[in-house]
Protein backbone atom coordinates (compact mmCIF):
# COMPACT_ATOMS: atom_id res chain seq x y z
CA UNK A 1 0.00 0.00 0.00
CA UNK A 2 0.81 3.66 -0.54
CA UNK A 3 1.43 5.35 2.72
CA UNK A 4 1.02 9.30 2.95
CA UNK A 5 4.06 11.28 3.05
CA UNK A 6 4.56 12.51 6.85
CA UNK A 7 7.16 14.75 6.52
CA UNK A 8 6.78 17.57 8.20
CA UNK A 9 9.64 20.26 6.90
CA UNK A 10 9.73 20.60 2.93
CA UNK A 11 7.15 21.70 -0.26
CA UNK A 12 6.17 18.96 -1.96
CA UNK A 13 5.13 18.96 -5.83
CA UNK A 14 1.80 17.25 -6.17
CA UNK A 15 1.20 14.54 -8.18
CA UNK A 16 0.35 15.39 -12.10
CA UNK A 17 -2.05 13.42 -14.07
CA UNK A 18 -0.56 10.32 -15.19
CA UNK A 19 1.08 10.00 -11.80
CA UNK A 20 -2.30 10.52 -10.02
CA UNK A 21 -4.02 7.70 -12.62
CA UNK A 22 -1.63 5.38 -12.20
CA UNK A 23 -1.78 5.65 -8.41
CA UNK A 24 -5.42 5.75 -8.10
CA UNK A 25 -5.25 2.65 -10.52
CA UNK A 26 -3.03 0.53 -8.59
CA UNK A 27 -5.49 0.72 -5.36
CA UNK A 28 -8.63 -0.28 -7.13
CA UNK A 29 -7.05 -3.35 -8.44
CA UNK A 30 -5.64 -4.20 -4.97
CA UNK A 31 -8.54 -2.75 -3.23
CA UNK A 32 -6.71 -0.73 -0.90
CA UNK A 33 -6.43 2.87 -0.36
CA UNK A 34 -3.03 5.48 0.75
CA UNK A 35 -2.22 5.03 4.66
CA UNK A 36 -1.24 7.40 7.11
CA UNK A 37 1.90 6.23 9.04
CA UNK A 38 0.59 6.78 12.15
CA UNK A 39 -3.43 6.92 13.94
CA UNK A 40 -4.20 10.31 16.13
CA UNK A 41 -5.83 11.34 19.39
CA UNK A 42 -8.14 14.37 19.72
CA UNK A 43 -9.21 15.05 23.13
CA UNK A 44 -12.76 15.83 23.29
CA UNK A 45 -12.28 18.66 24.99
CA UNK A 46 -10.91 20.41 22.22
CA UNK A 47 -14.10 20.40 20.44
CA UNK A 48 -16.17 22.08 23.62
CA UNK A 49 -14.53 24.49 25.65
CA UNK A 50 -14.31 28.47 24.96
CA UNK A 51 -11.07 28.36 26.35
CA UNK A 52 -9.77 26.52 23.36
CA UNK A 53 -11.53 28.13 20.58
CA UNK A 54 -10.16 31.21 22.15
CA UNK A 55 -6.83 30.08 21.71
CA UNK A 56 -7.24 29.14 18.46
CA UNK A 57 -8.67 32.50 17.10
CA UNK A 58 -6.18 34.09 18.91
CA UNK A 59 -3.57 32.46 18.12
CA UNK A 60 -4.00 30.69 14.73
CA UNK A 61 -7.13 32.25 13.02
CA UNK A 62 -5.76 35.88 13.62
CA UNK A 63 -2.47 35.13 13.52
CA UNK A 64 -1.93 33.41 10.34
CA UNK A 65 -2.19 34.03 6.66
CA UNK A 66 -6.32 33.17 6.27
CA UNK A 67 -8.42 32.73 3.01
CA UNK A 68 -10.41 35.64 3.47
CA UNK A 69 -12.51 35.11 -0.08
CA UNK A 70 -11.58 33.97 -4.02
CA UNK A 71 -9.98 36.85 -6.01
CA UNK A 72 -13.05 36.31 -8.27
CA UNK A 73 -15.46 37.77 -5.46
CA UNK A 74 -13.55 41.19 -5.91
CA UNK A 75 -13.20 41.42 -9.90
CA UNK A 76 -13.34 44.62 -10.21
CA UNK A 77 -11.98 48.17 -9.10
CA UNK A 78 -14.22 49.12 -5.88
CA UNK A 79 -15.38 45.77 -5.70
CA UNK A 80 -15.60 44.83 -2.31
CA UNK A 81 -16.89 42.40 0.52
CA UNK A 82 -17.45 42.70 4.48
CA UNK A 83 -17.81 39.76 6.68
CA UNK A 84 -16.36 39.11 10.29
CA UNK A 85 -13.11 36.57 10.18
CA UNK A 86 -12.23 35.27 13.13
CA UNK A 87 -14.34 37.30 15.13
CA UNK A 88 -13.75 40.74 13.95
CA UNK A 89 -15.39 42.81 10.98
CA UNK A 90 -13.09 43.04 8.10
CA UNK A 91 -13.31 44.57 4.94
CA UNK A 92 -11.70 43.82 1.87
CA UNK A 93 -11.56 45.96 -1.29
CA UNK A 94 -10.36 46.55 -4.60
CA UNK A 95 -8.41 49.38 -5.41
CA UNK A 96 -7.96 52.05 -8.05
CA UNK A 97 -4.31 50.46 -8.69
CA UNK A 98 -5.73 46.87 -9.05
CA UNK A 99 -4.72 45.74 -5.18
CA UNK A 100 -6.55 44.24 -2.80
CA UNK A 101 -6.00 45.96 0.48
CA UNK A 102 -7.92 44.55 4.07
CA UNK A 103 -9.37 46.84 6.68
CA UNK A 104 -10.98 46.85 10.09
CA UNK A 105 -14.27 47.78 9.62
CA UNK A 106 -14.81 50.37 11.50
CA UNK A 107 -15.50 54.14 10.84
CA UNK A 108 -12.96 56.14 12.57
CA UNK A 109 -14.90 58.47 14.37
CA UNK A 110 -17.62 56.00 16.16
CA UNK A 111 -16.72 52.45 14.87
CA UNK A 112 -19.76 52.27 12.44
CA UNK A 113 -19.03 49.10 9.70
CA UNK A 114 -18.48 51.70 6.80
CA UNK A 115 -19.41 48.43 4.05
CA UNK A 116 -21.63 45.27 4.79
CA UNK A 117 -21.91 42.44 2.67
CA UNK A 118 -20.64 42.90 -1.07
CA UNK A 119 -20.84 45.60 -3.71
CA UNK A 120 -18.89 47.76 -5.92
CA UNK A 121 -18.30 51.85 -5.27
CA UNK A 122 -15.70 54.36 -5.84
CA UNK A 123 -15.31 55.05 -2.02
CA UNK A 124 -16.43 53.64 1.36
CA UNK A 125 -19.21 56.06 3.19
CA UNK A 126 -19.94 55.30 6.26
CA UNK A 127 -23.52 55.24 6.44
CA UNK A 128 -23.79 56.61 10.50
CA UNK A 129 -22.04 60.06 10.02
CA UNK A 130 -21.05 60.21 5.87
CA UNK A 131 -17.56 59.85 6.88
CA UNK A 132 -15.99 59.05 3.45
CA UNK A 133 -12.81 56.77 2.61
CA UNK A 134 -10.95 55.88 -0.04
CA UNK A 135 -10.45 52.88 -1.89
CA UNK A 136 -7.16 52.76 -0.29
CA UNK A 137 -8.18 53.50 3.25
CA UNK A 138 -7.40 56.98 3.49
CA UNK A 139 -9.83 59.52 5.22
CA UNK A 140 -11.26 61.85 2.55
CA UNK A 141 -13.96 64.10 3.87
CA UNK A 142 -15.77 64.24 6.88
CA UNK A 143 -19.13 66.30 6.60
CA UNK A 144 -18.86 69.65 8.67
CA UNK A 145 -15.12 69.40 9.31
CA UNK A 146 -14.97 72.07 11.29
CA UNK A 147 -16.47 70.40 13.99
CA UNK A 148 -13.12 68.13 13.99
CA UNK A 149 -10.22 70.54 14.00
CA UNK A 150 -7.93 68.05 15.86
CA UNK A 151 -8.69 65.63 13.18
CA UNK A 152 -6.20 65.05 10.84
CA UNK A 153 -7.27 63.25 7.62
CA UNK A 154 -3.93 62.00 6.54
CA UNK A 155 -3.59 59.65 9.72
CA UNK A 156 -7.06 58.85 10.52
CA UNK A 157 -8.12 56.51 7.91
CA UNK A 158 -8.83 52.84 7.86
CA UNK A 159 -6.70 50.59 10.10
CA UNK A 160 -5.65 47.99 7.54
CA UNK A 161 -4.75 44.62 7.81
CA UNK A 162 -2.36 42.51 6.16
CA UNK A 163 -3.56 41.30 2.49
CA UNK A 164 -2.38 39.49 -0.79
CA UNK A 165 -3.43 37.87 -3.39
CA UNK A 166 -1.53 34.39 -3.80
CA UNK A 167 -2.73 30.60 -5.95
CA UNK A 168 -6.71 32.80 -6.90
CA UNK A 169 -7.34 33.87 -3.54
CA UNK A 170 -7.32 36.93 -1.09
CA UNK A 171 -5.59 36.28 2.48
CA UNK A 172 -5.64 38.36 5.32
CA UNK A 173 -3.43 38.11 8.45
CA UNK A 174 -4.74 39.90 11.20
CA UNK A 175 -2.48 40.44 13.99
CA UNK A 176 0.50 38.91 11.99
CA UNK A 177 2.91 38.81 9.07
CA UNK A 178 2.70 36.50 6.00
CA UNK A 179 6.13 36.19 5.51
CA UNK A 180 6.72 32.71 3.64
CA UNK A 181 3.26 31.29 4.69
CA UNK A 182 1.87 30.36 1.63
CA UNK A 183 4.88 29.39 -0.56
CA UNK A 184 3.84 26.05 -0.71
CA UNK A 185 0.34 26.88 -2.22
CA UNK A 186 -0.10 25.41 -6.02
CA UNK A 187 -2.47 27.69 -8.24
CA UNK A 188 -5.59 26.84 -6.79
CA UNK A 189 -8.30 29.11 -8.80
CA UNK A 190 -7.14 30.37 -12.15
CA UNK A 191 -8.00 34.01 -13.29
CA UNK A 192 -10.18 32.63 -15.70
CA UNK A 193 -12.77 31.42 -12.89
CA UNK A 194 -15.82 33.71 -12.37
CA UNK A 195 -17.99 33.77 -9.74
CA UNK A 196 -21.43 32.02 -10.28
CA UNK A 197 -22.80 32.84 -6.49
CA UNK A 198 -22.20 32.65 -2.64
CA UNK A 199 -24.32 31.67 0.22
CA UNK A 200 -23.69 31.57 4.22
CA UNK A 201 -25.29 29.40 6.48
CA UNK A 202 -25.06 28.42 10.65
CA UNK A 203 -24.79 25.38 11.84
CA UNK A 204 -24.49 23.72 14.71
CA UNK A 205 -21.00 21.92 15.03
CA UNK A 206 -17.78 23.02 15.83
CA UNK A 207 -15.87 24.19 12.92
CA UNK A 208 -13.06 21.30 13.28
CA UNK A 209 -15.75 18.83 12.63
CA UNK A 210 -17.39 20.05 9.88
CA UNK A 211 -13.89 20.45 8.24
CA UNK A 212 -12.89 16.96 9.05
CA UNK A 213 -16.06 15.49 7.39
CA UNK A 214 -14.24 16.50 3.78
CA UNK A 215 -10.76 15.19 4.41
CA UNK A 216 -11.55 11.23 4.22
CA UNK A 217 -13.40 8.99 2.12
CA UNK A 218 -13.57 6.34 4.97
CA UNK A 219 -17.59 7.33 4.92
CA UNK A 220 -18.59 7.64 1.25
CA UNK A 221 -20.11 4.47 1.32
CA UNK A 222 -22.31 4.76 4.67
CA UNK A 223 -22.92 8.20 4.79
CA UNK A 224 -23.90 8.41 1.24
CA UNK A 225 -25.11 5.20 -0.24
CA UNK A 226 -27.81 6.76 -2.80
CA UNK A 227 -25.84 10.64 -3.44
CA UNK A 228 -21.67 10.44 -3.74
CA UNK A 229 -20.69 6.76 -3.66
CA UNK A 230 -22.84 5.07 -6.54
CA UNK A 231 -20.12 7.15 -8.86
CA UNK A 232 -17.08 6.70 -6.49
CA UNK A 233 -15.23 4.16 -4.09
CA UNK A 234 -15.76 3.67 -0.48
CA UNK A 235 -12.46 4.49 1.83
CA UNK A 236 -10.46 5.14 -2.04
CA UNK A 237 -8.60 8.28 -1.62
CA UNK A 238 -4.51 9.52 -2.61
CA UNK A 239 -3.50 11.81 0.15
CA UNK A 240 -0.98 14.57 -0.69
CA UNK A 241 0.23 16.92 1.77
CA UNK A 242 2.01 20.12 1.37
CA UNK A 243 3.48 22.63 4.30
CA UNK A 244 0.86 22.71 6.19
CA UNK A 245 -1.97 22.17 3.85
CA UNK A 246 -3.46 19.01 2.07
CA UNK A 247 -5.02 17.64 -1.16
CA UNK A 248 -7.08 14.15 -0.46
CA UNK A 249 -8.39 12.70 -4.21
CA UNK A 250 -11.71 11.19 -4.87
CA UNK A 251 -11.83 9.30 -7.67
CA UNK A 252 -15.18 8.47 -9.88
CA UNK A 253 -15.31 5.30 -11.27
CA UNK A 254 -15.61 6.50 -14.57
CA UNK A 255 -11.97 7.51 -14.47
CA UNK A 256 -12.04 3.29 -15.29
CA UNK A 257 -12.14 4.60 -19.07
CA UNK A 258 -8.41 6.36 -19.02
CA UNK A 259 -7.37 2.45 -18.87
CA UNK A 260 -6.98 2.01 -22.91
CA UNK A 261 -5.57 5.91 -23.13
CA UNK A 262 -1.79 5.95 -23.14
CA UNK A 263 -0.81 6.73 -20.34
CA UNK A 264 1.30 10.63 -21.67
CA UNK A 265 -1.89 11.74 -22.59
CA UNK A 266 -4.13 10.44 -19.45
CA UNK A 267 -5.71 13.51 -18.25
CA UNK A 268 -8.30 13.76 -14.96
CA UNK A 269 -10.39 16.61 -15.25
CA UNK A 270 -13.70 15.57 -14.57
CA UNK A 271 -12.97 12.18 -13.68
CA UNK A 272 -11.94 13.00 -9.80
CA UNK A 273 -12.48 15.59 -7.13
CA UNK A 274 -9.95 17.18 -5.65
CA UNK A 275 -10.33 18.39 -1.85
CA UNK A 276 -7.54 21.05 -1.13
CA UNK A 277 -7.61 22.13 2.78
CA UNK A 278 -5.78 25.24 2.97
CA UNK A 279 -4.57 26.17 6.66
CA UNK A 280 -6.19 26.75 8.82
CA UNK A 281 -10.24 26.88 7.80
CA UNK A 282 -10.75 26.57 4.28
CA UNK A 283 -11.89 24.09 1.50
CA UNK A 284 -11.28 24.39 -1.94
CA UNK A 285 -13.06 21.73 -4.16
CA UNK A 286 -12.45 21.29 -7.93
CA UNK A 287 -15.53 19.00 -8.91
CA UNK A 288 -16.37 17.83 -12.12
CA UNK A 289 -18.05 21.11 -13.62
CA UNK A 290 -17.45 23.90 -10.97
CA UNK A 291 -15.17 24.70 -8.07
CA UNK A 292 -16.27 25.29 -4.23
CA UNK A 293 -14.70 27.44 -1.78
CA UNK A 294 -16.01 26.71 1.84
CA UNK A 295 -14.83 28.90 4.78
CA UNK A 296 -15.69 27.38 8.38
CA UNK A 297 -15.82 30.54 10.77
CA UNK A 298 -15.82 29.77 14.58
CA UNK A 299 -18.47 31.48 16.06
CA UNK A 300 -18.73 29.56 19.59
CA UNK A 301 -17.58 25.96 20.46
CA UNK A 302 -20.90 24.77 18.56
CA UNK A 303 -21.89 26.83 15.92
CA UNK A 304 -19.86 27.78 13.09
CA UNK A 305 -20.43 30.11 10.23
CA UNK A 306 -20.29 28.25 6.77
CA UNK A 307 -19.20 30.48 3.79
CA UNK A 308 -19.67 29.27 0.20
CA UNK A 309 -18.39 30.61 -2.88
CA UNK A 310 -19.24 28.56 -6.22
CA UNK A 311 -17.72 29.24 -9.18
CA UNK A 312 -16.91 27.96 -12.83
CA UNK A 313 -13.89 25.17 -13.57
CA UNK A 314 -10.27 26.63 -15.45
CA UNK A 315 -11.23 27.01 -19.09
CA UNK A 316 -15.09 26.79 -18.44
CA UNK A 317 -16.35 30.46 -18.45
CA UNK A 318 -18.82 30.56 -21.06
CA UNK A 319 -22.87 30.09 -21.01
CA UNK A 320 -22.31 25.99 -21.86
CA UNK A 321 -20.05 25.84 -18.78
CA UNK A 322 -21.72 27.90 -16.64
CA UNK A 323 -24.84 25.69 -16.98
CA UNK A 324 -22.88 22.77 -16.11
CA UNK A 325 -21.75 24.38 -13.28
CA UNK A 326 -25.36 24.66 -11.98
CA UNK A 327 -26.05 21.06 -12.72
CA UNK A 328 -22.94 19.73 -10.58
CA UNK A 329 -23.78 22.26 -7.61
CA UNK A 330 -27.85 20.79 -7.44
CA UNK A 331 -25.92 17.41 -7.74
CA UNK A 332 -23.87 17.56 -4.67
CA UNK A 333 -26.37 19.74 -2.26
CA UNK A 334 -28.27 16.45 -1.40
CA UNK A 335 -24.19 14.82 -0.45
CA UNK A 336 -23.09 18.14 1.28
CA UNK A 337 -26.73 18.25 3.35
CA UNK A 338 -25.80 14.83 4.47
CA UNK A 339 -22.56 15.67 5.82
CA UNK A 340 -23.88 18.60 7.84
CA UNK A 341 -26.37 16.18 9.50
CA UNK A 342 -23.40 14.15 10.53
CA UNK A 343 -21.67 16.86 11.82
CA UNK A 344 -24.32 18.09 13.78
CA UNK A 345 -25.22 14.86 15.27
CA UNK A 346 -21.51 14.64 16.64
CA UNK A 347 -21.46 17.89 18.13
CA UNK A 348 -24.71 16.22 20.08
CA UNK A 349 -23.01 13.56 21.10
CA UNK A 350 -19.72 15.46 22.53
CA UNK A 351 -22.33 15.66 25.79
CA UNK A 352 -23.06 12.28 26.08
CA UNK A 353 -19.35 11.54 27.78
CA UNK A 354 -18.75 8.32 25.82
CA UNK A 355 -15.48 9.38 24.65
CA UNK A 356 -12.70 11.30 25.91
CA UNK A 357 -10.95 11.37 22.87
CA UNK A 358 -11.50 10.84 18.91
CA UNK A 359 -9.45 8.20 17.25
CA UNK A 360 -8.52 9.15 13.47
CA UNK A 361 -7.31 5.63 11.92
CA UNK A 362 -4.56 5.33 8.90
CA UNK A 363 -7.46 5.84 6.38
CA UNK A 364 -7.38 9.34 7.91
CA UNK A 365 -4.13 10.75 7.27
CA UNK A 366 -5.01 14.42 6.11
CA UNK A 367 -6.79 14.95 9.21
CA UNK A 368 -4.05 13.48 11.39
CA UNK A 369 -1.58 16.37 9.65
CA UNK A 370 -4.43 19.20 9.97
CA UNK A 371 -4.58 18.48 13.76
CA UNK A 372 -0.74 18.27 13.66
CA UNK A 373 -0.59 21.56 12.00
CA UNK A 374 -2.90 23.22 14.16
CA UNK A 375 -1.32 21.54 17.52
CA UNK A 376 2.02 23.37 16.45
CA UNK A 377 0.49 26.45 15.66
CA UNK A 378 -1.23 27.32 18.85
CA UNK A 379 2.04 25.92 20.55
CA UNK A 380 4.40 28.35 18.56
């Protein structure tokens, strides 16, 4: 059997096409599946107390680089979108020179959010006073200024926040620096990829759960006997990981037809899914006809905010594959409902004191290295 890759120090280069075929090949005829090296224990605890999901905002989802949204969701100059990360109100924007700068968002004279939600304007008004802000942050005009004389415009703008643009998607770093974070990131959305739509939605489970339900295919068959597995395997996955992020592979079985191509000119798009977990609390997912980024933002030990943004495959931006794109999203709703209900039952039974700890077996590598990753980043 293949075993995943636990080294924890170096970039890896994932797999290409033919490699990924040939590997995903070799388990179905010997009906086995990549192994982690090792199993992992996750106290219970960890799921349920405030005093750890305060550490972990604190010191991981505020600290480090975070996908904030795809580079898609601000397309234009002025585009931009509001939503609290990690517990604070943040604003991103496009500006007049084509970057994407990151704000608190807060008016500077009495903290009013000066955007909510998403839109497209040549400044930022905040809608309590008329305060108004540039694109870049600066303070531009305050109504009645000469109510303000100690004001002074040129140092009272936005506070930003660290952002950048890296692999088709906007990061901020709150209370941090970026540094060499995301070097090991692969292009992940492609400029070509428009935005089709995005939703939000509670729901009650901690966010480490519902992220853990997309890093294994140990359940496909159980969880989903009539939605995901009658076109996949059950407990069939190649797990790649990379720094401190991962790629687990789902095969379909069609991909069973790329056994009479040559192997050169084996190719995989639409044949597999591709689960990217980006550190520390995002999902990308490059499906058949569209791709899915999901954002899991802690709101208390139970309830986390789930952010969606659907948009069209690399190549695909035209009416044809923007209708496909709508077929494969009503496709997998029914699959991604299902998982929700899963992780919602667990967060139920975190109360009922049966275990003391979660046991994550060698069929669940990627999720042993995310809890690695995020064990070393509250302890740096």
């Amino acid at each position: 059997m293949t075993l995943v890759s636990d080294d924890r120090s170096g970039v890896r280069r994932l797999l290409d096409d033919r490699s990924m075929v040939e590997r995903i090949f070799q388990h179905i005829d010997a009906g086995t599946t990549d192994l982690s090296s090792e199993t992992w224990r996750e106290p219970v605890e960890n799921y349920r107390t405030g005093e750890r999901l305060a550490a972990e905002l604190r010191r991981v989802l505020r600290r480090h680089p975070t996908p904030f949204c795809p580079s898609a969701a601000l397309p234009d100059v002025g585009s931009y979108l509001a939503r609290d990360a990690a517990g604070i109100p943040i604003l991103a924007v496009r500006g007049h020179d084509g970057t994407v700068r990151a704000f608190r968002n807060a008016c500077r004279h009495r903290g009013m959010a000066v955007a909510s939600g998403s839109g497209c304007g040549r400044s930022l008004v905040c809608p309590y006073h008329g305060w108004v802000y540039r694109l870049d942050g600066m303070l531009r005009h305050i109504p009645h200024d000469d109510g303000f004389p100690q004001i002074d415009k040129a140092t009272t703008g936005l506070v930003p926040v660290e952002a950048g643009e890296r692999a088709g998607l906007v990061f901020v770093t709150q209370d941090g620096e970026t540094g060499s974070a995301l070097d090991d990131l692969p292009d992940l959305v492609a400029p070509d990829q428009r935005l089709l739509g995005s939703s939000e939605r509670e729901i009650a489970a901690n966010w480490k759960i519902l992220l853990e339900g997309f890093l294994e295919g140990y359940h496909i068959r159980s969880t989903h006997p009539q939605t995901f597995y009658p076109f996949g395997f059950d407990n069939l996955n190649v797990v790649e990981t990379f720094g401190q992020h991962s790629r687990v592979t789902f095969p379909f079985r069609r991909i069973d037809k790329l056994r009479d191509v040559p192997p050169a000119q084996r190719r995989v798009d639409g044949l597999l899914t591709y689960v990217y977990q980006v550190f520390p609390n995002v999902v990308i997912a490059v499906l058949s006809h569209h791709t899915t980024m999901v954002v899991l933002e802690p709101l208390t030990p139970a309830t986390t905010r789930m952010l969606t943004y659907t948009m069209t495959n690399r190549g695909r931006d035209d009416e044809e594959g923007r209708r496909a794109a709508e077929r494969d999203t009503e496709f997998g709703s029914d699959g991604n409902a299902e998982d929700i209900a899963v992780a919602c039952a667990i967060q139920k039974g975190l109360a009922s004191g049966a275990n003391d700890a979660f046991t994550y077996g060698r069929f669940e590598g990627a999720i042993t290295h995310f809890h690695r990753q995020l064990d070393a980043a509250l302890a740096a």
